[in-house]
C-alpha atoms as a PDB file:
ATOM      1  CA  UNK A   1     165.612 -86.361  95.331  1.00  0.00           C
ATOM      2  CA  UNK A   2     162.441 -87.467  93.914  1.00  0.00           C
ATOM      3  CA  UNK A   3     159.485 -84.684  94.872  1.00  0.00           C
ATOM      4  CA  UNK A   4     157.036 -87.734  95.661  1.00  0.00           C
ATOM      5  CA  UNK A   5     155.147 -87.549  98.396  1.00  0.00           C
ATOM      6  CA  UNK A   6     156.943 -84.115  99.751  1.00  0.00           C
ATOM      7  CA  UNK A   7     155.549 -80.408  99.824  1.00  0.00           C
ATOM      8  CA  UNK A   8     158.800 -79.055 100.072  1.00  0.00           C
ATOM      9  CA  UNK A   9     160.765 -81.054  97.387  1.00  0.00           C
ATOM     10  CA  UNK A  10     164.161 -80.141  96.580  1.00  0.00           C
ATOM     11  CA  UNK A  11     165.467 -79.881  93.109  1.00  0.00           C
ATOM     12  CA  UNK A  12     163.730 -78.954  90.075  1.00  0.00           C
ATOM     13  CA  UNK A  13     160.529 -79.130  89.233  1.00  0.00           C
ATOM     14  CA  UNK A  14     157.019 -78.069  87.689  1.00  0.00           C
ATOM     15  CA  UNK A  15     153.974 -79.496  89.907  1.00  0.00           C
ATOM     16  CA  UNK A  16     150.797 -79.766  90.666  1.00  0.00           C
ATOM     17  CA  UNK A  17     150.078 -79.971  94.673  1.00  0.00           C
ATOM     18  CA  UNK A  18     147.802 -80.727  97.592  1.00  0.00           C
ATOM     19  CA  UNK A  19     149.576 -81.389 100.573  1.00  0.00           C
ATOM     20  CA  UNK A  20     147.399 -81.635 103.846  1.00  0.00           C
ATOM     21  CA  UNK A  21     150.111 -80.885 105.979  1.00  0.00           C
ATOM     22  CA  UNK A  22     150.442 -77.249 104.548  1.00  0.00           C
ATOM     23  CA  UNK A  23     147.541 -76.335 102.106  1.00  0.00           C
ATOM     24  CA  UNK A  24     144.625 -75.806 104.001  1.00  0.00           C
ATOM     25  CA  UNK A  25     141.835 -75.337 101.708  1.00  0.00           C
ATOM     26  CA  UNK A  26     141.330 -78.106  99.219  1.00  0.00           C
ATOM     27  CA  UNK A  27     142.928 -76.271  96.321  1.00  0.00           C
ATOM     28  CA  UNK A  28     145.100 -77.142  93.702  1.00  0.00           C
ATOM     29  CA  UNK A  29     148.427 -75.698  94.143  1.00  0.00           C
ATOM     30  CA  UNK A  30     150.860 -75.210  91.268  1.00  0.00           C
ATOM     31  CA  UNK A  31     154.234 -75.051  91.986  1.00  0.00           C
ATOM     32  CA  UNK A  32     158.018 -74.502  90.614  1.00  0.00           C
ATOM     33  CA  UNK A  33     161.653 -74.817  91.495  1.00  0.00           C
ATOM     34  CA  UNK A  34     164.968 -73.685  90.130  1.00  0.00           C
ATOM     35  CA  UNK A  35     166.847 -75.929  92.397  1.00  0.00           C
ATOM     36  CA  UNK A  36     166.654 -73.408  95.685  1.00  0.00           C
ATOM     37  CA  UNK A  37     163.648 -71.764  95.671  1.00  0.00           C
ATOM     38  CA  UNK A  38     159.779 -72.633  95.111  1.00  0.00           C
ATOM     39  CA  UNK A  39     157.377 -70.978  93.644  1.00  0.00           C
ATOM     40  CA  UNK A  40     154.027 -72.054  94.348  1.00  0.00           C
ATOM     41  CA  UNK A  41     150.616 -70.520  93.301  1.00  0.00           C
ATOM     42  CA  UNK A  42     146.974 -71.515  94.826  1.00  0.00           C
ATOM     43  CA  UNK A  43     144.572 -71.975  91.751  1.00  0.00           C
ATOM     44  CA  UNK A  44     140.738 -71.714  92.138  1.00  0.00           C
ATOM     45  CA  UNK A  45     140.057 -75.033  91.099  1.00  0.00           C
ATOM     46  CA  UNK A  46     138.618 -76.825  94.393  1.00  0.00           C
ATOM     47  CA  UNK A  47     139.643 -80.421  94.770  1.00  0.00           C
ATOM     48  CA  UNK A  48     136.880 -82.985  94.901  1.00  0.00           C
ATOM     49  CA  UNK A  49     136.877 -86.359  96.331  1.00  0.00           C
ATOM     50  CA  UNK A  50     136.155 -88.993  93.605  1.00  0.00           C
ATOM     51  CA  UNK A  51     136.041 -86.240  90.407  1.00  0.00           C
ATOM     52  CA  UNK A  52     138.747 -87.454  87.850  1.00  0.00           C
ATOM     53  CA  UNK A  53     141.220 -84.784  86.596  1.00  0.00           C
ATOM     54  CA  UNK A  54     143.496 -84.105  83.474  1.00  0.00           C
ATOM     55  CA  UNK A  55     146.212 -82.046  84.831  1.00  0.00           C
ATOM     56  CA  UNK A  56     148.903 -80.768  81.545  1.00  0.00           C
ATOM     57  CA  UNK A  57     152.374 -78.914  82.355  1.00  0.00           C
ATOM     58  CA  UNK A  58     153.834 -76.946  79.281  1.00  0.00           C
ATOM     59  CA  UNK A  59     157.198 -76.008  79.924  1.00  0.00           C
ATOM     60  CA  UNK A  60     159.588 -73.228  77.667  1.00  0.00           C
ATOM     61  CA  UNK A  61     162.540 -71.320  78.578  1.00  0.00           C
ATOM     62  CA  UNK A  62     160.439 -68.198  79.152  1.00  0.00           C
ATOM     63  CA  UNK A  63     157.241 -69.648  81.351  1.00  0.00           C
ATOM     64  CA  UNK A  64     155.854 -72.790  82.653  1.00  0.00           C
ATOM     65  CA  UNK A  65     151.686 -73.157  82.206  1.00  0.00           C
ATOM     66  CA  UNK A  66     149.397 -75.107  84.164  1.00  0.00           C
ATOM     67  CA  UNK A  67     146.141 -76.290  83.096  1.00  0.00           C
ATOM     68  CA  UNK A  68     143.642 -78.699  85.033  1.00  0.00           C
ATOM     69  CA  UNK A  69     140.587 -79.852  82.292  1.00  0.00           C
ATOM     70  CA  UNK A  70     142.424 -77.885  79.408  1.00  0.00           C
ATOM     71  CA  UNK A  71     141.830 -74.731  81.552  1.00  0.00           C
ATOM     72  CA  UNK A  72     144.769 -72.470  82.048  1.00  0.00           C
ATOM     73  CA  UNK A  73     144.900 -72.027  86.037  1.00  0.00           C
ATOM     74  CA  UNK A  74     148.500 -70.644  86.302  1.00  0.00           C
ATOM     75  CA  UNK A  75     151.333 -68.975  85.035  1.00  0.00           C
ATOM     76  CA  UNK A  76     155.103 -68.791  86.381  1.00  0.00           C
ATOM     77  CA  UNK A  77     157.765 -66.510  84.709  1.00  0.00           C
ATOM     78  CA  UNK A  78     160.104 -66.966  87.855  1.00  0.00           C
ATOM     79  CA  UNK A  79     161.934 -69.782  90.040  1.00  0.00           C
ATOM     80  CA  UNK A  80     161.816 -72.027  86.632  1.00  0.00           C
ATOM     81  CA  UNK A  81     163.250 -75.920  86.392  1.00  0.00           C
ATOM     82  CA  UNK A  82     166.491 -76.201  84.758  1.00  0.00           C
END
């Protein structure tokens, strides 16, 4: 199923969210799935209307890494894509 558009998307994945129907401060989220379960940390980068973003995934066997503006904002070791 394709995660567009869904804040509980099934599959596999590596992120980045804001979904206004369950984050409720205007934070980035970060999330990952290993097909069954999410993982899904709240960064402290604020979301701001009309501010342009780069947003980077790296993805190894070990860890996925988030960064928003070449800034690392989050980590996951656990519930990794396939």
């Amino acid at each position: 199923a394709a995660p567009t558009a869904s804040s509980t998307a099934a599959g596999h994945l590596a992120a980045f969210r804001y979904a206004t129907d369950t984050d409720g401060a205007a934070f980035w989220r970060c999330a990952t799935r290993d097909g069954s379960t999410t993982n899904t940390t709240t960064t402290t980068a604020a979301i701001a209307t009309g501010t342009e973003y780069v947003l980077r995934i790296e993805l190894s066997a070990a860890r996925v890494e988030f960064f928003i503006d070449d800034l690392l904002v989050a980590e996951h070791t656990t519930q990794l894509p396939g």
